[in-house]
C-alpha atoms as a PDB file:
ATOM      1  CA  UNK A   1     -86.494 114.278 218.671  1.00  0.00           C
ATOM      2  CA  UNK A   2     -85.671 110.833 216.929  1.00  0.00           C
ATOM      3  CA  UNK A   3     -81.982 110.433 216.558  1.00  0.00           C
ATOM      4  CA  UNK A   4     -80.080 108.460 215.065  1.00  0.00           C
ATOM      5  CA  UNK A   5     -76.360 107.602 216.838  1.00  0.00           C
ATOM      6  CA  UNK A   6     -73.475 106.204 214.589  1.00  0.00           C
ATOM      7  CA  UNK A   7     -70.633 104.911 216.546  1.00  0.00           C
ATOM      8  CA  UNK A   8     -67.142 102.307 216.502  1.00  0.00           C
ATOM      9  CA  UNK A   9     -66.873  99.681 218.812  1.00  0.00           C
ATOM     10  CA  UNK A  10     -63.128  97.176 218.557  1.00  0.00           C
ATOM     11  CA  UNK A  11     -64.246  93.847 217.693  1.00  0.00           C
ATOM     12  CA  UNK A  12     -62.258  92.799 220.789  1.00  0.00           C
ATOM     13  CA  UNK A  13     -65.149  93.886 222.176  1.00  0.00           C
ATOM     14  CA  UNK A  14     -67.915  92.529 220.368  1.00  0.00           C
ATOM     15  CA  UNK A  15     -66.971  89.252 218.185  1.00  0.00           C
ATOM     16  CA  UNK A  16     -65.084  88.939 215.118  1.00  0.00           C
ATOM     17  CA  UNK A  17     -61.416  89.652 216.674  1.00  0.00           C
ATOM     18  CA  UNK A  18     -60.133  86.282 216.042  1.00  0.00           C
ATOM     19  CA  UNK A  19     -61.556  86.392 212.451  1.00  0.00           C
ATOM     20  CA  UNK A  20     -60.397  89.473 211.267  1.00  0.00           C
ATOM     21  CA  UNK A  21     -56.897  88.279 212.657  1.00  0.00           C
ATOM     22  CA  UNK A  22     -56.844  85.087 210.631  1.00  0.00           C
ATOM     23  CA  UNK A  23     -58.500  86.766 207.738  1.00  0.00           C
ATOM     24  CA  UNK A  24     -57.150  90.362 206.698  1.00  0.00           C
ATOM     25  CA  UNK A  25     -59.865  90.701 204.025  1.00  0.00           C
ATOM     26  CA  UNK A  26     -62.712  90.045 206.196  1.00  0.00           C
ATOM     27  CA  UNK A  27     -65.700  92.333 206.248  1.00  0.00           C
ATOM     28  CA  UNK A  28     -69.152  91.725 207.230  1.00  0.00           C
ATOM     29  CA  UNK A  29     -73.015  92.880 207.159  1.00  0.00           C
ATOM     30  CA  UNK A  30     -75.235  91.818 210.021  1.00  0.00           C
ATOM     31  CA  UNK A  31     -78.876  91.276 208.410  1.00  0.00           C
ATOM     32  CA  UNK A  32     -80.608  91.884 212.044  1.00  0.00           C
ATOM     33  CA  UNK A  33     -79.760  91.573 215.139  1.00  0.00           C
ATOM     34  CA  UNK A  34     -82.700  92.092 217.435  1.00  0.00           C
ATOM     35  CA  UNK A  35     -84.817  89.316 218.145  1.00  0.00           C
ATOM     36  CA  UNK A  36     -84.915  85.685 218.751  1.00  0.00           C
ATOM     37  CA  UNK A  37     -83.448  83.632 216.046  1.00  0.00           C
ATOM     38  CA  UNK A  38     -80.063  83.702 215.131  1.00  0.00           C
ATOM     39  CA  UNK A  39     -78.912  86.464 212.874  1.00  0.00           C
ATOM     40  CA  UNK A  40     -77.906  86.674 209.239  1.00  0.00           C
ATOM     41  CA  UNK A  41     -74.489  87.969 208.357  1.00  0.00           C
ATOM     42  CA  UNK A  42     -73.091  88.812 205.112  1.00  0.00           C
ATOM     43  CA  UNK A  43     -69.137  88.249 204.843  1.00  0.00           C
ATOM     44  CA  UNK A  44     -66.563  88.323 202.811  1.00  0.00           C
ATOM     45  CA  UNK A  45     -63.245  87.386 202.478  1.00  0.00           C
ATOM     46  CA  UNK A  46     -59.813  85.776 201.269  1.00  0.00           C
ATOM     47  CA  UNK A  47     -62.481  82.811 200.124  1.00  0.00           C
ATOM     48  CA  UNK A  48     -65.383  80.601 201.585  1.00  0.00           C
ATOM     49  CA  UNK A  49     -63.453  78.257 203.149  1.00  0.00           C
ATOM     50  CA  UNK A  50     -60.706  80.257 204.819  1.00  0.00           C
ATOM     51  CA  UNK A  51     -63.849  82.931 206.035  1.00  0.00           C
ATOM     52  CA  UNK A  52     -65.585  79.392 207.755  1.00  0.00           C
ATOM     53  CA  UNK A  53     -62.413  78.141 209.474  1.00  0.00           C
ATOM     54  CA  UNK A  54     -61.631  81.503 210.712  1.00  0.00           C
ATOM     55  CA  UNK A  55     -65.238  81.960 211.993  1.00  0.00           C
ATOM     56  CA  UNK A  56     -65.052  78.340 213.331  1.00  0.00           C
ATOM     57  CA  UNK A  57     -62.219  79.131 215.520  1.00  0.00           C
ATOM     58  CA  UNK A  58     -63.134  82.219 216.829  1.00  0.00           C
ATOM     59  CA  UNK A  59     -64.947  82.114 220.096  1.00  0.00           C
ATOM     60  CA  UNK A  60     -66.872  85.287 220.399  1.00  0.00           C
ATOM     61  CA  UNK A  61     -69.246  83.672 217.371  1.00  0.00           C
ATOM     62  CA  UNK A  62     -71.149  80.172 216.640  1.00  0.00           C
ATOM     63  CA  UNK A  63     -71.651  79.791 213.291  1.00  0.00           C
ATOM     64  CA  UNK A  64     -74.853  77.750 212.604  1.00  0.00           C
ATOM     65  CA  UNK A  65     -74.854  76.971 209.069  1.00  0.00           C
ATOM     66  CA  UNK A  66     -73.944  78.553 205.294  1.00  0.00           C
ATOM     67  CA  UNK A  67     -77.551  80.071 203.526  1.00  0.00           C
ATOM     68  CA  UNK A  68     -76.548  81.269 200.706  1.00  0.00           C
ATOM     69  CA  UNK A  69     -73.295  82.251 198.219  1.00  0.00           C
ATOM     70  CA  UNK A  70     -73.344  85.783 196.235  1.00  0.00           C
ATOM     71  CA  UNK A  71     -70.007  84.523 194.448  1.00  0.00           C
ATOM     72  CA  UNK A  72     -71.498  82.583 191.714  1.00  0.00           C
ATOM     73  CA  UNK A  73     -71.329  78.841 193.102  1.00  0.00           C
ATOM     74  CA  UNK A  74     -72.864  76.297 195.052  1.00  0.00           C
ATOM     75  CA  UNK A  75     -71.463  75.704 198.769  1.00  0.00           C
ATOM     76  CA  UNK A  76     -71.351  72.122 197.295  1.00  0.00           C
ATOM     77  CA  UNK A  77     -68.982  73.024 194.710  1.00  0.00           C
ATOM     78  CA  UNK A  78     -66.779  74.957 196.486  1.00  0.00           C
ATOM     79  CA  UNK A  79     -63.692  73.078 198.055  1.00  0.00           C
ATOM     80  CA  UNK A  80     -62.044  76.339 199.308  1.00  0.00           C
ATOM     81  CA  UNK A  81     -58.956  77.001 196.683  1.00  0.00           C
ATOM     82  CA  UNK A  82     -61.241  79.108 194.465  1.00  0.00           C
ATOM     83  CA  UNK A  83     -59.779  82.028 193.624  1.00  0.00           C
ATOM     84  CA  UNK A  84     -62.890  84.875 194.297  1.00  0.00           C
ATOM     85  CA  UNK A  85     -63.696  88.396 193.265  1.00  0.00           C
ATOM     86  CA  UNK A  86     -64.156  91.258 195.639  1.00  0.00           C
ATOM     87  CA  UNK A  87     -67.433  91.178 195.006  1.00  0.00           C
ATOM     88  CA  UNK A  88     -67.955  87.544 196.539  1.00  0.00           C
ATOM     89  CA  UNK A  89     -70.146  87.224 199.908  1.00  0.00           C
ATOM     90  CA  UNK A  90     -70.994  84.586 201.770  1.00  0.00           C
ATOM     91  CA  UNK A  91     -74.399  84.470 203.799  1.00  0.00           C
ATOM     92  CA  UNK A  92     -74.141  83.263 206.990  1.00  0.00           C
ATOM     93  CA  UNK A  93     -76.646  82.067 210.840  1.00  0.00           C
ATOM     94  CA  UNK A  94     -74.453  83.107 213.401  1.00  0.00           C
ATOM     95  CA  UNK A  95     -74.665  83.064 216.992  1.00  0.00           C
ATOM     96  CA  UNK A  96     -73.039  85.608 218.888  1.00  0.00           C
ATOM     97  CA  UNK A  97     -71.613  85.303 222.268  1.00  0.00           C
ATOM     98  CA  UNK A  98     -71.949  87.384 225.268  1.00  0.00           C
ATOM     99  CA  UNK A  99     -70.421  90.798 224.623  1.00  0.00           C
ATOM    100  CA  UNK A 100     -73.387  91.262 221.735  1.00  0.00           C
ATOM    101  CA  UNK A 101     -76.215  90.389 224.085  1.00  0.00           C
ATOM    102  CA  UNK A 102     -75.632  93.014 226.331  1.00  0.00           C
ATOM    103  CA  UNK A 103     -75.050  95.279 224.095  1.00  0.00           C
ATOM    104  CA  UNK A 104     -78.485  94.415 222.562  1.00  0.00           C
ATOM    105  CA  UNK A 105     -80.083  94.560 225.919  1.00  0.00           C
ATOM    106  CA  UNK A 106     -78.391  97.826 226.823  1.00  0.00           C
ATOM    107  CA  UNK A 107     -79.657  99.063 223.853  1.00  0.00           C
ATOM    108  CA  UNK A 108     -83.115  97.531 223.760  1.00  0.00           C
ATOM    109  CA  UNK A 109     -84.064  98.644 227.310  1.00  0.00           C
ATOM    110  CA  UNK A 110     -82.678 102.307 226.834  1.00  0.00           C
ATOM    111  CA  UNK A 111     -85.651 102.346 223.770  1.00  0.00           C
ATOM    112  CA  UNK A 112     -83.181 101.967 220.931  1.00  0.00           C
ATOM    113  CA  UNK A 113     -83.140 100.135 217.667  1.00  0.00           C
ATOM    114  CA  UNK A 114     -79.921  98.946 215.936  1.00  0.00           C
ATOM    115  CA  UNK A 115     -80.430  99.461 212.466  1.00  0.00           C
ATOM    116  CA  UNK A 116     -77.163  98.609 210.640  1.00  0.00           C
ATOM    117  CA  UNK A 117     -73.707  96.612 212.008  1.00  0.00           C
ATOM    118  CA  UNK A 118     -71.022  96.417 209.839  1.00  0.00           C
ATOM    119  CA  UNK A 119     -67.259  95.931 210.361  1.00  0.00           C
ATOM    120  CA  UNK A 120     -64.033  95.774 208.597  1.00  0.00           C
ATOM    121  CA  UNK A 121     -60.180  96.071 210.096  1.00  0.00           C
ATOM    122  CA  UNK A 122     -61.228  95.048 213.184  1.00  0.00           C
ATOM    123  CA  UNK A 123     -64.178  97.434 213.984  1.00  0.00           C
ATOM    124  CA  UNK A 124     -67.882  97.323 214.308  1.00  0.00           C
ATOM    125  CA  UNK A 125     -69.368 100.331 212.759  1.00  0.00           C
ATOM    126  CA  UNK A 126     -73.175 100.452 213.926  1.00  0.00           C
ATOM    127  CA  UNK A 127     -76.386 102.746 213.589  1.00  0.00           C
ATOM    128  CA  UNK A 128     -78.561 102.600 216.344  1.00  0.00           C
ATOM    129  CA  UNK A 129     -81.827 104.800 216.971  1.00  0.00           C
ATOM    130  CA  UNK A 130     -83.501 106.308 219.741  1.00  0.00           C
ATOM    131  CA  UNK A 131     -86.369 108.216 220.446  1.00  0.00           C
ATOM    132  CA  UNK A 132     -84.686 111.122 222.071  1.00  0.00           C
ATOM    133  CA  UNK A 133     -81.165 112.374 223.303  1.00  0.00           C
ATOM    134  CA  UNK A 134     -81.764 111.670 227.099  1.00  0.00           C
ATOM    135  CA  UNK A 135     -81.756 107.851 225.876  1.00  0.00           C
ATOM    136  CA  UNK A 136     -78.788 108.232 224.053  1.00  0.00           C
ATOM    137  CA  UNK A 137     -76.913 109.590 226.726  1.00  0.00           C
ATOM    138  CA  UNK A 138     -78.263 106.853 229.095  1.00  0.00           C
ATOM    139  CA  UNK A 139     -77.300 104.189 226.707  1.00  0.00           C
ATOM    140  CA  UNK A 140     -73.695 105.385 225.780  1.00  0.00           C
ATOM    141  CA  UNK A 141     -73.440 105.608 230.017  1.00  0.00           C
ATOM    142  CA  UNK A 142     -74.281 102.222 230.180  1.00  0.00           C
ATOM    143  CA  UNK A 143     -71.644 101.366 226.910  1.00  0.00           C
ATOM    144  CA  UNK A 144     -68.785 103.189 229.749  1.00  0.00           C
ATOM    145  CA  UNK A 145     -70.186 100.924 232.249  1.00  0.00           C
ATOM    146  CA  UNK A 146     -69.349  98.133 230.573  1.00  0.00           C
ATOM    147  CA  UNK A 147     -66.283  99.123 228.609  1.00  0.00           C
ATOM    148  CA  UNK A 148     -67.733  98.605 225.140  1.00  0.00           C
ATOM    149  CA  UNK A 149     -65.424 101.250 224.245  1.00  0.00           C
ATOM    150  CA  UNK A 150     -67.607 102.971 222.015  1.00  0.00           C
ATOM    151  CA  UNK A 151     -66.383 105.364 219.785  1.00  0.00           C
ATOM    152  CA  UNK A 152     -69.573 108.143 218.552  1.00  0.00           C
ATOM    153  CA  UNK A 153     -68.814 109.371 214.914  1.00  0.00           C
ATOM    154  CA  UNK A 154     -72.099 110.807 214.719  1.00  0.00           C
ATOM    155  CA  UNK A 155     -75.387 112.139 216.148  1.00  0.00           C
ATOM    156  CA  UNK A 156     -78.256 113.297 213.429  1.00  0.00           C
ATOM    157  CA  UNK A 157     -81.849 114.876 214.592  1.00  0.00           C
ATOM    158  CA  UNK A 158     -83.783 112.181 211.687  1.00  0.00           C
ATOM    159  CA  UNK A 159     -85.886 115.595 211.382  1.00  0.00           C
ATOM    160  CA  UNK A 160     -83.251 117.528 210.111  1.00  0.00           C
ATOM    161  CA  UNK A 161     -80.396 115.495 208.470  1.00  0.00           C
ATOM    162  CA  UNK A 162     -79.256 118.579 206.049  1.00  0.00           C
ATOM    163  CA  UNK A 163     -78.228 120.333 209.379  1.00  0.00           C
ATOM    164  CA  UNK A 164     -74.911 119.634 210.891  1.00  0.00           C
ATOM    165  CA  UNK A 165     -74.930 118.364 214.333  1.00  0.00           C
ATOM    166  CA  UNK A 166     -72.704 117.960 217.228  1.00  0.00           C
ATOM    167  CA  UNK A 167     -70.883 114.551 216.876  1.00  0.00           C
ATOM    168  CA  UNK A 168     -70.874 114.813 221.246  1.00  0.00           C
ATOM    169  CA  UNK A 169     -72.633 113.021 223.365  1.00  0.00           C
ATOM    170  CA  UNK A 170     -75.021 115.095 225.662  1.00  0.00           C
ATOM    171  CA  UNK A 171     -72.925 113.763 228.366  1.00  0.00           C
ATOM    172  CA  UNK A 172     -69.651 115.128 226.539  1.00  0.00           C
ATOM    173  CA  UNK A 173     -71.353 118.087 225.403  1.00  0.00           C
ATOM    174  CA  UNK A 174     -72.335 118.540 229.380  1.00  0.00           C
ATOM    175  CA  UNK A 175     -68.672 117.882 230.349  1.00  0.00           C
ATOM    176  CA  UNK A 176     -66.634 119.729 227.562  1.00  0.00           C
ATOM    177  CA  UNK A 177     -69.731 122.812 228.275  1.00  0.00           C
ATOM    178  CA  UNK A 178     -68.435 122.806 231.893  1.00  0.00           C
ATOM    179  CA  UNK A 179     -64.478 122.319 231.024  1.00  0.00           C
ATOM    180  CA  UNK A 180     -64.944 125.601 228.884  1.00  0.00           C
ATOM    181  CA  UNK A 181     -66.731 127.552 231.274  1.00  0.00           C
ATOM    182  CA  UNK A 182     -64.646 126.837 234.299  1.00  0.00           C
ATOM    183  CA  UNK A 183     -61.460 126.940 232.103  1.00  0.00           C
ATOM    184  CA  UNK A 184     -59.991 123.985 231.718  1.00  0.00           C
ATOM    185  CA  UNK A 185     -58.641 125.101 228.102  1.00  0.00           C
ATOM    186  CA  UNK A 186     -57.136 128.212 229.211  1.00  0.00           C
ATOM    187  CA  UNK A 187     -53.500 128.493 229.247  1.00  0.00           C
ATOM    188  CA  UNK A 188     -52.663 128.869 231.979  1.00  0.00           C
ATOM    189  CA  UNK A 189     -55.536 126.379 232.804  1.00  0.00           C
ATOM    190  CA  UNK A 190     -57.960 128.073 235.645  1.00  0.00           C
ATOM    191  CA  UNK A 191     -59.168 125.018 236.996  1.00  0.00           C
ATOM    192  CA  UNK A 192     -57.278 121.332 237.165  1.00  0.00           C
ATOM    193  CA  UNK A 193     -58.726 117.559 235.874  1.00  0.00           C
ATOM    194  CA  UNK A 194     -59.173 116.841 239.614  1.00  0.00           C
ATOM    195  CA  UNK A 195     -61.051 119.940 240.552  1.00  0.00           C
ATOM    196  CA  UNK A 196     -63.042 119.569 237.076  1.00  0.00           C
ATOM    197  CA  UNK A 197     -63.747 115.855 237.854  1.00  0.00           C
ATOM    198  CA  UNK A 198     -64.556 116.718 241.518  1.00  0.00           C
ATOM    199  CA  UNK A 199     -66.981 119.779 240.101  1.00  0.00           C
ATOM    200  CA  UNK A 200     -68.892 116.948 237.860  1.00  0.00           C
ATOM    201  CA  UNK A 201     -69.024 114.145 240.702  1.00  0.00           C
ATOM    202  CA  UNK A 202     -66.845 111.318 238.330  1.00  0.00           C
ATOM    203  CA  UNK A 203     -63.855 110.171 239.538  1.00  0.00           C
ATOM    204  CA  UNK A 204     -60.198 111.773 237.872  1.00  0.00           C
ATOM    205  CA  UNK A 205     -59.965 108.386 235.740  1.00  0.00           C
ATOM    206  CA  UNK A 206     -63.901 108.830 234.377  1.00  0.00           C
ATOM    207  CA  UNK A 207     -63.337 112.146 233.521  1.00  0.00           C
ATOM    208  CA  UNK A 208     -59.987 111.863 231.748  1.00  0.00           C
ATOM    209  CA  UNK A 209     -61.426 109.140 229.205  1.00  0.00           C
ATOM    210  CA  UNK A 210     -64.796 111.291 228.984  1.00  0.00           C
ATOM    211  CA  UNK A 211     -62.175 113.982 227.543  1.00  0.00           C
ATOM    212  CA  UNK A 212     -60.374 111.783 225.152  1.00  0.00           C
ATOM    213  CA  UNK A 213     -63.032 110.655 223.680  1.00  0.00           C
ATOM    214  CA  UNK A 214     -65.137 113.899 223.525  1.00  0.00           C
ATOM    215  CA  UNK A 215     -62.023 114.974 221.910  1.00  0.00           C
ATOM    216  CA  UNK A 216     -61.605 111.888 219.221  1.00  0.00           C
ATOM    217  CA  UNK A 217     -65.177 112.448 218.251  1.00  0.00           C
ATOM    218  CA  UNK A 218     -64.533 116.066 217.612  1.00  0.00           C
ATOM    219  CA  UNK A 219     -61.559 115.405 215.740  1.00  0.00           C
ATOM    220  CA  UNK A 220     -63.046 112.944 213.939  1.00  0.00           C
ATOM    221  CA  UNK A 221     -66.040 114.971 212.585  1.00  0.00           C
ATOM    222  CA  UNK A 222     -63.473 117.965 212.094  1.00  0.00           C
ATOM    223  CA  UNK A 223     -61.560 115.518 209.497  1.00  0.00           C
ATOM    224  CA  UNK A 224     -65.004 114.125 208.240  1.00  0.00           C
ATOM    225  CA  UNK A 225     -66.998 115.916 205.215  1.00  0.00           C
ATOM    226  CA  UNK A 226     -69.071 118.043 207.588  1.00  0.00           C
ATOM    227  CA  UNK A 227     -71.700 119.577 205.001  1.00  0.00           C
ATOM    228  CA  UNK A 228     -72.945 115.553 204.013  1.00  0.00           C
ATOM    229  CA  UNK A 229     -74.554 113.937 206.647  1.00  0.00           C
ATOM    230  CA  UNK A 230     -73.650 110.105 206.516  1.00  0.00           C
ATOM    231  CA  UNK A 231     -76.425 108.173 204.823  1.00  0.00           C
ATOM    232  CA  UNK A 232     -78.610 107.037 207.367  1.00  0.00           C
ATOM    233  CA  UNK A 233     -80.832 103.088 206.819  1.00  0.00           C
ATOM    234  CA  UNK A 234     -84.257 103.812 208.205  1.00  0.00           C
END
């Protein structure tokens, strides 16, 4: 089944870290990120001119040129001072540095699609989708590999988005499925991380961040309107 996966990645990770530490305000909408040319980004900010020093400083990004300005004037006209509304965005061509090429290629060869990247306090919020759960679990694999330190929110079957799903993994389903049943939960517990991590073939470390994090995205979705489904771009 198509799904579509909705996870948090630091920006410490990605790009953006050094702008969202000069700029508190700072939020952004990437207009595309698969495929040659440089992408478009939305952003906004404190104002125009403290948004493009910020970005011109930081060295996960290369910004390649202002397109356009939502706030009502001209690049020309703006010297920086202007005070702006919240409503103000600025339209970037940025080019990203490493971090976001891999994760594009880990994604692209695993059969996904991103479909939305925002962020805001620091965090990349994307949507990315996939053809069917064994990719997903491959991919996210991959994101451990290479600690993106991705954070899942949320996994949706695109056939039936009314339905609420697990917000897991399959491979923290697989792993919380096996903690369970060999009783890793019990009080007193009936089998130990080392023995559980030994059990699933990962080493203690692996399978002590598998757990936090199955556990964050369960907590996460607990606290989360489960009866909506988040809206999903397709």
């Amino acid at each position: 089944m198509t799904t579509v996966v909705e996870l948090e990645i630091p920006a410490d990770r990605l790009g953006f870290d050094r702008t969202f530490d000069r700029v508190s305000a700072f939020e952004f909408q990437v207009g595309g990120m698969i495929g040659g040319s440089s992408p478009l980004v939305w952003t906004s900010g404190s104002n125009r001119e403290t948004v493009r020093e910020a970005l011109e400083s930081d060295p996960s990004v290369e910004p390649i040129g202002i397109v356009a300005d939502d706030s009502g004037d001209s690049p020309a006209d703006d010297g920086g001072g202007a005070t702006v509304s919240p409503d103000d965005r600025w339209l970037f061509r940025l080019e990203f540095g490493d971090d976001v090429k891999l994760f594009e290629e880990i994604v692209t060869e695993n059969d996904g699609v991103i479909l939305t990247a925002r962020g805001y306090e620091g965090r990349w919020l994307l949507k990315l989708l996939f053809h069917d759960r064994e990719s997903v679990s491959t991919c996210h694999e991959r994101f451990e590999q290479y600690e993106f330190r991705a954070n899942v929110t949320r996994i949706s079957g695109v056939d039936g988005l009314a339905t609420a799903r697990t917000p897991l993994t399959d491979t923290q389903y697989e792993t919380i499925h096996k903690a369970h049943e060999l009783g890793y939960f019990d009080v007193p517990r009936g089998v130990t991380l080392k023995e559980l991590a030994s059990e699933l073939g990962i080493s203690h470390q692996a399978l002590s961040e598998r757990l936090r994090r199955s556990h964050d995205a369960l907590v996460s979705a607990e606290l989360s309107d489960r009866t909506t489904p988040m809206e999903i771009d397709l």
